[in-house]
C-alpha atoms as a PDB file:
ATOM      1  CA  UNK A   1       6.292  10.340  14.513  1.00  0.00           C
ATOM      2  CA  UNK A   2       8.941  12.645  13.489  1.00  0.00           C
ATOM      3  CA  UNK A   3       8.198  14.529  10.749  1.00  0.00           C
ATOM      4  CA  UNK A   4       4.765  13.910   9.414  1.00  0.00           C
ATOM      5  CA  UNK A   5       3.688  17.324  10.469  1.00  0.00           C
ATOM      6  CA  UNK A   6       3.117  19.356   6.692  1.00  0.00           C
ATOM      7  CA  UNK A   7       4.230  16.008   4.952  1.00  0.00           C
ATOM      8  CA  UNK A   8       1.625  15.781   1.281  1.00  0.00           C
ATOM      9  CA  UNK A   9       1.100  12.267   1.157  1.00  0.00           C
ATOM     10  CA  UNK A  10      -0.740  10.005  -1.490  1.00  0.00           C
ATOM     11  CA  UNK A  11      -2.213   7.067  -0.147  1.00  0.00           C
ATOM     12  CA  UNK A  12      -4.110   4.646  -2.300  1.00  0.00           C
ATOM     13  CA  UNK A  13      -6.831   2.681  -1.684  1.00  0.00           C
ATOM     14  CA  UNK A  14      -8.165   4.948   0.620  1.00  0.00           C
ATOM     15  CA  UNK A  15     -11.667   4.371   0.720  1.00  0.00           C
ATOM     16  CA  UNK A  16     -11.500   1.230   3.616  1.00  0.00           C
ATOM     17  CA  UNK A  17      -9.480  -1.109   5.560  1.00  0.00           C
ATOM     18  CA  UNK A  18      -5.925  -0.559   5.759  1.00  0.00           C
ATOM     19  CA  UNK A  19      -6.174   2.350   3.485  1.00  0.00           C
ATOM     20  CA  UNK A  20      -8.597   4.108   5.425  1.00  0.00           C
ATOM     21  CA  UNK A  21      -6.928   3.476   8.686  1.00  0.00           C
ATOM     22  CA  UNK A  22      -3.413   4.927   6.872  1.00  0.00           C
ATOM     23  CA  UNK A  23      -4.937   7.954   6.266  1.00  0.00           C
ATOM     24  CA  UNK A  24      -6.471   8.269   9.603  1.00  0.00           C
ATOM     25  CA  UNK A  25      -3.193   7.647  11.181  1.00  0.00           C
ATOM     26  CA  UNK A  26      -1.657  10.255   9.158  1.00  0.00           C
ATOM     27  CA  UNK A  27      -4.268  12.963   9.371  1.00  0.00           C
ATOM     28  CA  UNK A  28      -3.572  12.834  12.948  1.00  0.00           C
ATOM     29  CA  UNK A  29      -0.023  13.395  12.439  1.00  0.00           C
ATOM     30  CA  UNK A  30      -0.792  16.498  10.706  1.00  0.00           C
ATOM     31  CA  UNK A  31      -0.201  15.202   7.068  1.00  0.00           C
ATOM     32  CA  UNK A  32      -1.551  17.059   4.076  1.00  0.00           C
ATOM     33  CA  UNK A  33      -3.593  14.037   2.562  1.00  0.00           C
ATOM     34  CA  UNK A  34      -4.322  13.211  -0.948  1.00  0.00           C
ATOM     35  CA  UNK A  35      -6.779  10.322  -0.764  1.00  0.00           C
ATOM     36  CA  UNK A  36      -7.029   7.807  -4.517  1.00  0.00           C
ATOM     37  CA  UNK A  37      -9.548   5.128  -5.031  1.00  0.00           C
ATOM     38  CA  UNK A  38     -12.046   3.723  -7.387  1.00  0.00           C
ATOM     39  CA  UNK A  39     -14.811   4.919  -5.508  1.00  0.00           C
ATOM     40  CA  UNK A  40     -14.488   6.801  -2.026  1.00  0.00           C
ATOM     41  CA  UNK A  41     -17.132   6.384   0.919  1.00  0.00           C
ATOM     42  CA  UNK A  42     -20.118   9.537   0.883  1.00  0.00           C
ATOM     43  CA  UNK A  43     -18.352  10.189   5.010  1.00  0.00           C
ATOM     44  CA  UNK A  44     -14.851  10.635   3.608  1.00  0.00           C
ATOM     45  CA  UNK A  45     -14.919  14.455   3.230  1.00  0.00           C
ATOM     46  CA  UNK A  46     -16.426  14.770   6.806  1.00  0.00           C
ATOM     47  CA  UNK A  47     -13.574  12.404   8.174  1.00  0.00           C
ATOM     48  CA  UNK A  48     -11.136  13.759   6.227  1.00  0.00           C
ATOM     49  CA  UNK A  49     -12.592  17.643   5.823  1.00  0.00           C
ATOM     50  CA  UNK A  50      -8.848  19.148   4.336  1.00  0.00           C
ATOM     51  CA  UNK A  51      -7.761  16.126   2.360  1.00  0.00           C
ATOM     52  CA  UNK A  52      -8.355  16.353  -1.732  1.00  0.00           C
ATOM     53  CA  UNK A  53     -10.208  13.490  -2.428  1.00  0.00           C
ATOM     54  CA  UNK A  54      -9.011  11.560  -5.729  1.00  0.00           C
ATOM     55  CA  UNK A  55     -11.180   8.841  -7.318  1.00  0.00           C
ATOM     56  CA  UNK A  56      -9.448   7.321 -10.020  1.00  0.00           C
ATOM     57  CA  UNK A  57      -9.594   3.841 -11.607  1.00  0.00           C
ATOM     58  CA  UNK A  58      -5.946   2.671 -11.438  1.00  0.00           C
ATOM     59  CA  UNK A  59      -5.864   0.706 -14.612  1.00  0.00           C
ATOM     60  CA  UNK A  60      -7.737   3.527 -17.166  1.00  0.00           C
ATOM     61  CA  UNK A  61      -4.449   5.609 -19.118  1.00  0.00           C
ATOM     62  CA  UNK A  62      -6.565   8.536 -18.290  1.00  0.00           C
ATOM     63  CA  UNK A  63      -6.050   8.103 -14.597  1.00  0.00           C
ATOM     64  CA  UNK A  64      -2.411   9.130 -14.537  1.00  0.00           C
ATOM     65  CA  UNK A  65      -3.066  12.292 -16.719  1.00  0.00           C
ATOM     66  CA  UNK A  66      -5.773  13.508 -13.755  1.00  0.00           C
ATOM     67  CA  UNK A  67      -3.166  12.318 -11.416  1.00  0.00           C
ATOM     68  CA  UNK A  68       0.093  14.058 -12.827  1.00  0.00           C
ATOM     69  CA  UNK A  69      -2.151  17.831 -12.490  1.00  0.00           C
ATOM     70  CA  UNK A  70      -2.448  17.290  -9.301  1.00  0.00           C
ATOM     71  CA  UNK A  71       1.601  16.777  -8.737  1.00  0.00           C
ATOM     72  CA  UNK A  72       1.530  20.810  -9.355  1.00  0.00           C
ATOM     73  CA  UNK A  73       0.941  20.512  -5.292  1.00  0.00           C
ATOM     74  CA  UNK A  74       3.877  18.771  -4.592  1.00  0.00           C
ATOM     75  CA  UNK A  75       4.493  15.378  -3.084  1.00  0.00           C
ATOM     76  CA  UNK A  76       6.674  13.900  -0.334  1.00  0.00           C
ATOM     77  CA  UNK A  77       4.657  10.249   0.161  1.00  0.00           C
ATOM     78  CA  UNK A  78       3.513   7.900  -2.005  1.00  0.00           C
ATOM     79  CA  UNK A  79       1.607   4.893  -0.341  1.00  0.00           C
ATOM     80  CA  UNK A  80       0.578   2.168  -2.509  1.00  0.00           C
ATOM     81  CA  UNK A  81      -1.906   0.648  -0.906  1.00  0.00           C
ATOM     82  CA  UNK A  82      -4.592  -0.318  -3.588  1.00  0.00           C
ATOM     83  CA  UNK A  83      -5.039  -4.034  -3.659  1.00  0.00           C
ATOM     84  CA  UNK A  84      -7.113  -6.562  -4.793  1.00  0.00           C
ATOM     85  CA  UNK A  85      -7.722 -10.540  -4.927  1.00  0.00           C
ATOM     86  CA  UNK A  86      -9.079 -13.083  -7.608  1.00  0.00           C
ATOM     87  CA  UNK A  87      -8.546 -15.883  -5.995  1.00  0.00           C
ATOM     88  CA  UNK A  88      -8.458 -19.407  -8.235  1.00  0.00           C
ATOM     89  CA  UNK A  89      -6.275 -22.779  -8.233  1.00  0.00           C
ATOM     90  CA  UNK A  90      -4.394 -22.483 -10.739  1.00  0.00           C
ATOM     91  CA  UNK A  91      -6.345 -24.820 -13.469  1.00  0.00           C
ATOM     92  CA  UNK A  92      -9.048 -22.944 -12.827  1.00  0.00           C
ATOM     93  CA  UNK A  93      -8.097 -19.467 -13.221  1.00  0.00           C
ATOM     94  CA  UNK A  94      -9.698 -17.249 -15.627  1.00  0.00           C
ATOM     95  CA  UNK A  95      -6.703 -14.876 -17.917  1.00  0.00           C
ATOM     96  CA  UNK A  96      -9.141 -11.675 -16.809  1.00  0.00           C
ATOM     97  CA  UNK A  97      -8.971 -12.760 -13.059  1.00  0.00           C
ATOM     98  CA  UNK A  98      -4.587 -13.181 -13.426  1.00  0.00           C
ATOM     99  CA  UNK A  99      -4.584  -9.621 -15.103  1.00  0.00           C
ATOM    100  CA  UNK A 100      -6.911  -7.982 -12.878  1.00  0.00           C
ATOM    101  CA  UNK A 101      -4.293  -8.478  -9.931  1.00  0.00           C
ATOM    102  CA  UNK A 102      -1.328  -7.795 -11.495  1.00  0.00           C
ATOM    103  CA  UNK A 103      -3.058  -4.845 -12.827  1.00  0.00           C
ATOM    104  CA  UNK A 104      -3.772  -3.594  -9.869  1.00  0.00           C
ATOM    105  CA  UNK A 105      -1.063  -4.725  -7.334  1.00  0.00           C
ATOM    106  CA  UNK A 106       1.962  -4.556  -9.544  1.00  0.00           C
ATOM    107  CA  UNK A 107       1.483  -2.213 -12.612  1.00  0.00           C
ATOM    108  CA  UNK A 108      -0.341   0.489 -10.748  1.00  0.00           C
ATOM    109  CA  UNK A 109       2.817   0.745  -8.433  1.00  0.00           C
ATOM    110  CA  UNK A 110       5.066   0.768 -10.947  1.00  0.00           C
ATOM    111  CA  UNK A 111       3.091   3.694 -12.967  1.00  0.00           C
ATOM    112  CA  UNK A 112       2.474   5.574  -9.759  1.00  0.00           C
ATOM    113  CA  UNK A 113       6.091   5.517  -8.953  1.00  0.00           C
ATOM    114  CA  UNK A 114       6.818   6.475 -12.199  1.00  0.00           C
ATOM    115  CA  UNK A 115       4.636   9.196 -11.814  1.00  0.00           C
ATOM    116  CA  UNK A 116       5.927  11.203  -8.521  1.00  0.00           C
ATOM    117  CA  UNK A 117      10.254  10.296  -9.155  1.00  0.00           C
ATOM    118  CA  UNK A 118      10.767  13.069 -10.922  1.00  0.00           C
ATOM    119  CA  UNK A 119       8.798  15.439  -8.814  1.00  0.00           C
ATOM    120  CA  UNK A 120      10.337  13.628  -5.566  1.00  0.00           C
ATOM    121  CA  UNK A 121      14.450  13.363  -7.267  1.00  0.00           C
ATOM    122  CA  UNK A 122      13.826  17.258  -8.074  1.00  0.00           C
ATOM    123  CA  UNK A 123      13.450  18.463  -4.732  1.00  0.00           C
ATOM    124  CA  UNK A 124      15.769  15.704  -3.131  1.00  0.00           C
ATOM    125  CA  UNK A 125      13.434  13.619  -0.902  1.00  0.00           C
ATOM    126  CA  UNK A 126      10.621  11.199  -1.150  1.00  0.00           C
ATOM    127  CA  UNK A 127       9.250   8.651   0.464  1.00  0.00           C
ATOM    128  CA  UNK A 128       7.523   5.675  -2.165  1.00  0.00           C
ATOM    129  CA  UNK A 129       5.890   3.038   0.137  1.00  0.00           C
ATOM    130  CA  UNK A 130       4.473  -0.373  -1.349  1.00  0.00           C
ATOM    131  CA  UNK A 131       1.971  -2.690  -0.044  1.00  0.00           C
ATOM    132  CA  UNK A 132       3.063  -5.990   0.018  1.00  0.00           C
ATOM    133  CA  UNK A 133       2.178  -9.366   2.129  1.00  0.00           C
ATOM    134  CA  UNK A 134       3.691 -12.577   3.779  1.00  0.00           C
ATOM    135  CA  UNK A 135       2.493 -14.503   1.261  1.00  0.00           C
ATOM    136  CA  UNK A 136       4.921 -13.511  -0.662  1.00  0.00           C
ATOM    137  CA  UNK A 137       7.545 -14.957   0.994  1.00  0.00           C
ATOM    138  CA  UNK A 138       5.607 -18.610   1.318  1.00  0.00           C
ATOM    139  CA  UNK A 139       3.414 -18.617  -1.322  1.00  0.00           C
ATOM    140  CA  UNK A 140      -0.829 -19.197  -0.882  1.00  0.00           C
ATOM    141  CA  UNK A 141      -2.815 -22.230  -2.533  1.00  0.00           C
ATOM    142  CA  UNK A 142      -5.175 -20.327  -4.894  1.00  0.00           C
ATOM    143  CA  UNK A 143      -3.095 -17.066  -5.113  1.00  0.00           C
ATOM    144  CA  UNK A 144      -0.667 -17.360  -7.823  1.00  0.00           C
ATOM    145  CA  UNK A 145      -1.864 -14.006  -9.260  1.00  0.00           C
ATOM    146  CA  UNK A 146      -1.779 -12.182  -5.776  1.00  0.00           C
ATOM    147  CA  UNK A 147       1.613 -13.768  -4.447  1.00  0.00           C
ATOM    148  CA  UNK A 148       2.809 -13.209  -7.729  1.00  0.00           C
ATOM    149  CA  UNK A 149       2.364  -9.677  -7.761  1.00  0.00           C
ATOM    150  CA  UNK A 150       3.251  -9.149  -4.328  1.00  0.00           C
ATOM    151  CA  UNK A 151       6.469 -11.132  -4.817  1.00  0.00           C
ATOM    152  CA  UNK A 152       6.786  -8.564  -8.152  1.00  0.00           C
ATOM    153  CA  UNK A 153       6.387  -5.417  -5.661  1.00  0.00           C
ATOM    154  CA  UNK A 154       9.159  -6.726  -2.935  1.00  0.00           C
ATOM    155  CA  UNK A 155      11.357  -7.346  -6.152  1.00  0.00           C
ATOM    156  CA  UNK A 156      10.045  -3.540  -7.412  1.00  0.00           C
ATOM    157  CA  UNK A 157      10.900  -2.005  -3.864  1.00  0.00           C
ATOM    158  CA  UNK A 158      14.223  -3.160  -3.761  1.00  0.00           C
ATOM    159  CA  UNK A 159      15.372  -2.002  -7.232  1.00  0.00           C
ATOM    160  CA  UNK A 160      14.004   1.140  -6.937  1.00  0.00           C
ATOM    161  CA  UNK A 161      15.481   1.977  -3.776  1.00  0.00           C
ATOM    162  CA  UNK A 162      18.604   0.991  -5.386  1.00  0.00           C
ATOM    163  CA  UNK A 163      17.389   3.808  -8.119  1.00  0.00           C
ATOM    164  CA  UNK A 164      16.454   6.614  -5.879  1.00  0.00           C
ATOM    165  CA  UNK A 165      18.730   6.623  -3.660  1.00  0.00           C
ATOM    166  CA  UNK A 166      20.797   8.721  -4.661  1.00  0.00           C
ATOM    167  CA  UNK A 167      18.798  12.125  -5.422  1.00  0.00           C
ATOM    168  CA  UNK A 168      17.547  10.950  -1.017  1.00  0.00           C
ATOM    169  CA  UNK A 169      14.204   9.539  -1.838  1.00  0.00           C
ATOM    170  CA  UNK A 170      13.258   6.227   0.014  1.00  0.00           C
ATOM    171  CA  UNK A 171      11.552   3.244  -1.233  1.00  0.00           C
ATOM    172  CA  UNK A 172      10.597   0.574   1.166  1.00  0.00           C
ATOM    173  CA  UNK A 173       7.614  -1.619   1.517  1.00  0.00           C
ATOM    174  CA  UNK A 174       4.972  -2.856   4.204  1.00  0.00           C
ATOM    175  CA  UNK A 175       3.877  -6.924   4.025  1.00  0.00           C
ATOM    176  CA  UNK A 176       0.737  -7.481   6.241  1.00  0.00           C
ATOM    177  CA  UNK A 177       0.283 -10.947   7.588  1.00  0.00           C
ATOM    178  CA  UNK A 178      -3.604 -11.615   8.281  1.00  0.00           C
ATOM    179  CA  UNK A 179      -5.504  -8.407   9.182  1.00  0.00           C
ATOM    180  CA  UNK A 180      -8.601  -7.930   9.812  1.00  0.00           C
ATOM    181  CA  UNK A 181     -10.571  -6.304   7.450  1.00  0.00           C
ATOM    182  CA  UNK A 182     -13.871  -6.142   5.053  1.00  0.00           C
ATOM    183  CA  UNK A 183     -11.791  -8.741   2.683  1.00  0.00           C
ATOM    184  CA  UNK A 184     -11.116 -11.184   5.417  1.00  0.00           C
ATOM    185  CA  UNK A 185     -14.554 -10.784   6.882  1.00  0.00           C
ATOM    186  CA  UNK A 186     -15.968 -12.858   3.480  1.00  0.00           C
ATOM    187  CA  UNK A 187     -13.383 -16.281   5.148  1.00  0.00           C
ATOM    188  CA  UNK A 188     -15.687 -18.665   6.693  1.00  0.00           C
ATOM    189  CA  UNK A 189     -15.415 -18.721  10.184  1.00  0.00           C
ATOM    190  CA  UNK A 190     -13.801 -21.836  10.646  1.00  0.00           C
ATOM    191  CA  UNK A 191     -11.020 -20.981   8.545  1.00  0.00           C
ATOM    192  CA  UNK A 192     -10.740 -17.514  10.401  1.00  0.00           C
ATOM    193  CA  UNK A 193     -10.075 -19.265  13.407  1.00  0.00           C
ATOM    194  CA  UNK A 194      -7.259 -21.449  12.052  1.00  0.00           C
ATOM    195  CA  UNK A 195      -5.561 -18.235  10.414  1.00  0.00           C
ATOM    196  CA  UNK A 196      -5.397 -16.480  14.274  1.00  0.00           C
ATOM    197  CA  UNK A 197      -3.897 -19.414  15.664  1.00  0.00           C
ATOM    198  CA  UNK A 198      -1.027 -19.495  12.739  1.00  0.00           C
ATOM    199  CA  UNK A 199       0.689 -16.332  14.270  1.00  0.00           C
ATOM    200  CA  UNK A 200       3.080 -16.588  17.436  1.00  0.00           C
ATOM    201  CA  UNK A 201       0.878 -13.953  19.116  1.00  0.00           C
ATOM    202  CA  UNK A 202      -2.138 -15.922  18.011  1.00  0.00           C
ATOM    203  CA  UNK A 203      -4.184 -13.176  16.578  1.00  0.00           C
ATOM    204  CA  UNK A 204      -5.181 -11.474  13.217  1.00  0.00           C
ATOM    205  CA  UNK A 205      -3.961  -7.842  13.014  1.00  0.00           C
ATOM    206  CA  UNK A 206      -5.513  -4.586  13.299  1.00  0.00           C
ATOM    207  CA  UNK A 207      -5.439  -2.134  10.248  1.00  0.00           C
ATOM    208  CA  UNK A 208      -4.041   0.447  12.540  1.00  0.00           C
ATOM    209  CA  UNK A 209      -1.291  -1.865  13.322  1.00  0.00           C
ATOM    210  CA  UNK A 210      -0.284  -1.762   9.530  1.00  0.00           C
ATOM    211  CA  UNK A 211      -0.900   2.197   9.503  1.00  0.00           C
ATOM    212  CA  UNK A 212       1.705   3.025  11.976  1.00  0.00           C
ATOM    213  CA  UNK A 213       4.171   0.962  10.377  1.00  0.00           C
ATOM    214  CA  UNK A 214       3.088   2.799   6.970  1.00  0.00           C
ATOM    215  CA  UNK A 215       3.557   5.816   9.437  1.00  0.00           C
ATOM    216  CA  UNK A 216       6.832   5.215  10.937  1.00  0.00           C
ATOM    217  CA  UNK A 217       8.556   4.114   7.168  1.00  0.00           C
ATOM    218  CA  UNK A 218       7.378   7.758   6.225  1.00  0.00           C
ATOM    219  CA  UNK A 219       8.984   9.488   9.083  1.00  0.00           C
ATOM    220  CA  UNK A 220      12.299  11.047  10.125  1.00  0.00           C
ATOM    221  CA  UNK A 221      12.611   8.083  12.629  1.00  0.00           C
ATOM    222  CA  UNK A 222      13.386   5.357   9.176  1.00  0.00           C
ATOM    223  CA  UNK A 223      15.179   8.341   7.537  1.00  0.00           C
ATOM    224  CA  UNK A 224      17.984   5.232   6.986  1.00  0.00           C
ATOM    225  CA  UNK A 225      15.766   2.908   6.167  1.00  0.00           C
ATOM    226  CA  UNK A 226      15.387   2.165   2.542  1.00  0.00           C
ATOM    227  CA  UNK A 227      15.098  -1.548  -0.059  1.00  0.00           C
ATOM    228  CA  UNK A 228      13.521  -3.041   2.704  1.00  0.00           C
ATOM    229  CA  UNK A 229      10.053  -4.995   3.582  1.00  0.00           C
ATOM    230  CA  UNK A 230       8.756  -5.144   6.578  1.00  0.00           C
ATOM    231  CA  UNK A 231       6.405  -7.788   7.935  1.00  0.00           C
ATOM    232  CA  UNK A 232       3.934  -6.767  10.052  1.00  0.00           C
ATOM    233  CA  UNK A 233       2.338 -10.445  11.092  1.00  0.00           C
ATOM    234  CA  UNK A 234       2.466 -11.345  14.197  1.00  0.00           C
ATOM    235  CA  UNK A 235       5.664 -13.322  14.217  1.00  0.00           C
ATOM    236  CA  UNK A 236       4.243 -15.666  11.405  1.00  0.00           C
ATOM    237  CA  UNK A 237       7.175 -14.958   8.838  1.00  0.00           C
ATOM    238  CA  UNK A 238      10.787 -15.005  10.238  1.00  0.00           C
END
């Protein structure tokens, strides 16, 4: 892609699945990586040997102090990719379990925003990327918390792009359909089966597939590409 090369991207939720594939994708565009999560795997300063390595609970105040020292190095990329479920119909779900998400999938994308637009409006570009997901669009049975925050970061994307704009920094967002990855792994098998045949192309996704689109967003080639979401599904959302 067109100007990744040098680029010091953020990407959160590094430590596995679509996060770790992101950064992969990236390092081999020749991205200067800053890699966030709760806790990072013992291989990822041998797989990622120049990247600083961030680990950083993204709902502790304390985590955005550590976080704003290291803005000192400059930024041009923010991925939010940190995500979590709790999954529960809604009579049965717990307060904590609600919170936890929107924690998570919502208010850590807001603060981390937050955090690199002035840094990013200063120097006139940025790119902010969000995670987001088809289900937002459709809703899930026993998601309201998750669709609700990922409906909350498609609303998020578009007013900040709205924001930004105007000092040239980006803001667009990524919505996986059903990818294949350590989450989806816990699905029983039957219901695995009936989530490949959903898609047009009858298959789950790859987390590689999300990472380029993560990669392409961030490059010159979207440079007029801004306020929008992507899905990256397999057809299943159109």
């Amino acid at each position: 892609m067109r100007g990744l090369n040098g680029k010091k991207v953020w990407i959160t939720g590094a430590g596995a699945g679509i996060g770790w594939a992101t950064a992969q994708r990236f390092q081999e565009e020749g991205a200067v990586l800053t890699l966030i999560d709760r806790v990072l795997p013992p291989e990822t300063a041998q797989v990622f040997p120049h990247a600083t390595l961030i680990e950083a609970d993204l709902t502790d105040n304390h985590a955005y102090t550590h976080l704003a020292n290291h803005l000192q190095n400059g930024i041009d990329v923010l991925i939010n990719n940190a995500g979590i479920t709790r999954d529960a119909q809604l009579k049965k779900m717990e307060m904590a379990d609600w919170q936890a998400v929107i924690d998570i999938n919502l208010t850590a994308v807001f603060r981390l925003s937050q955090l690199v637009a002035e840094p990013m409006c200063a120097q006139g570009s940025g790119c902010i990327l969000n995670a987001a997901s088809v289900v937002a669009h459709y809703g899930n049975f026993g998601q309201a918390n998750y669709v609700a925050s990922k409906a909350g970061v498609i609303g998020m994307t578009k007013t900040l792009a709205r924001e930004l704009g105007r000092f040239n920094v980006r803001v667009n967002a990524v919505a996986p359909g059903f990818i294949e990855t350590a989450m989806v792994a816990k699905i029983p098998e039957k219901v695995l089966a009936g989530l490949r045949e959903k898609p047009p192309l009858k298959r789950m996704g790859q987390p590689h597939e999300i990472a380029a689109a993560y990669a392409f967003l961030a490059s010159e080639d979207a440079s007029y590409i801004s306020g929008a979401t992507l899905n990256v599904d397999g057809g299943l959302v159109f």
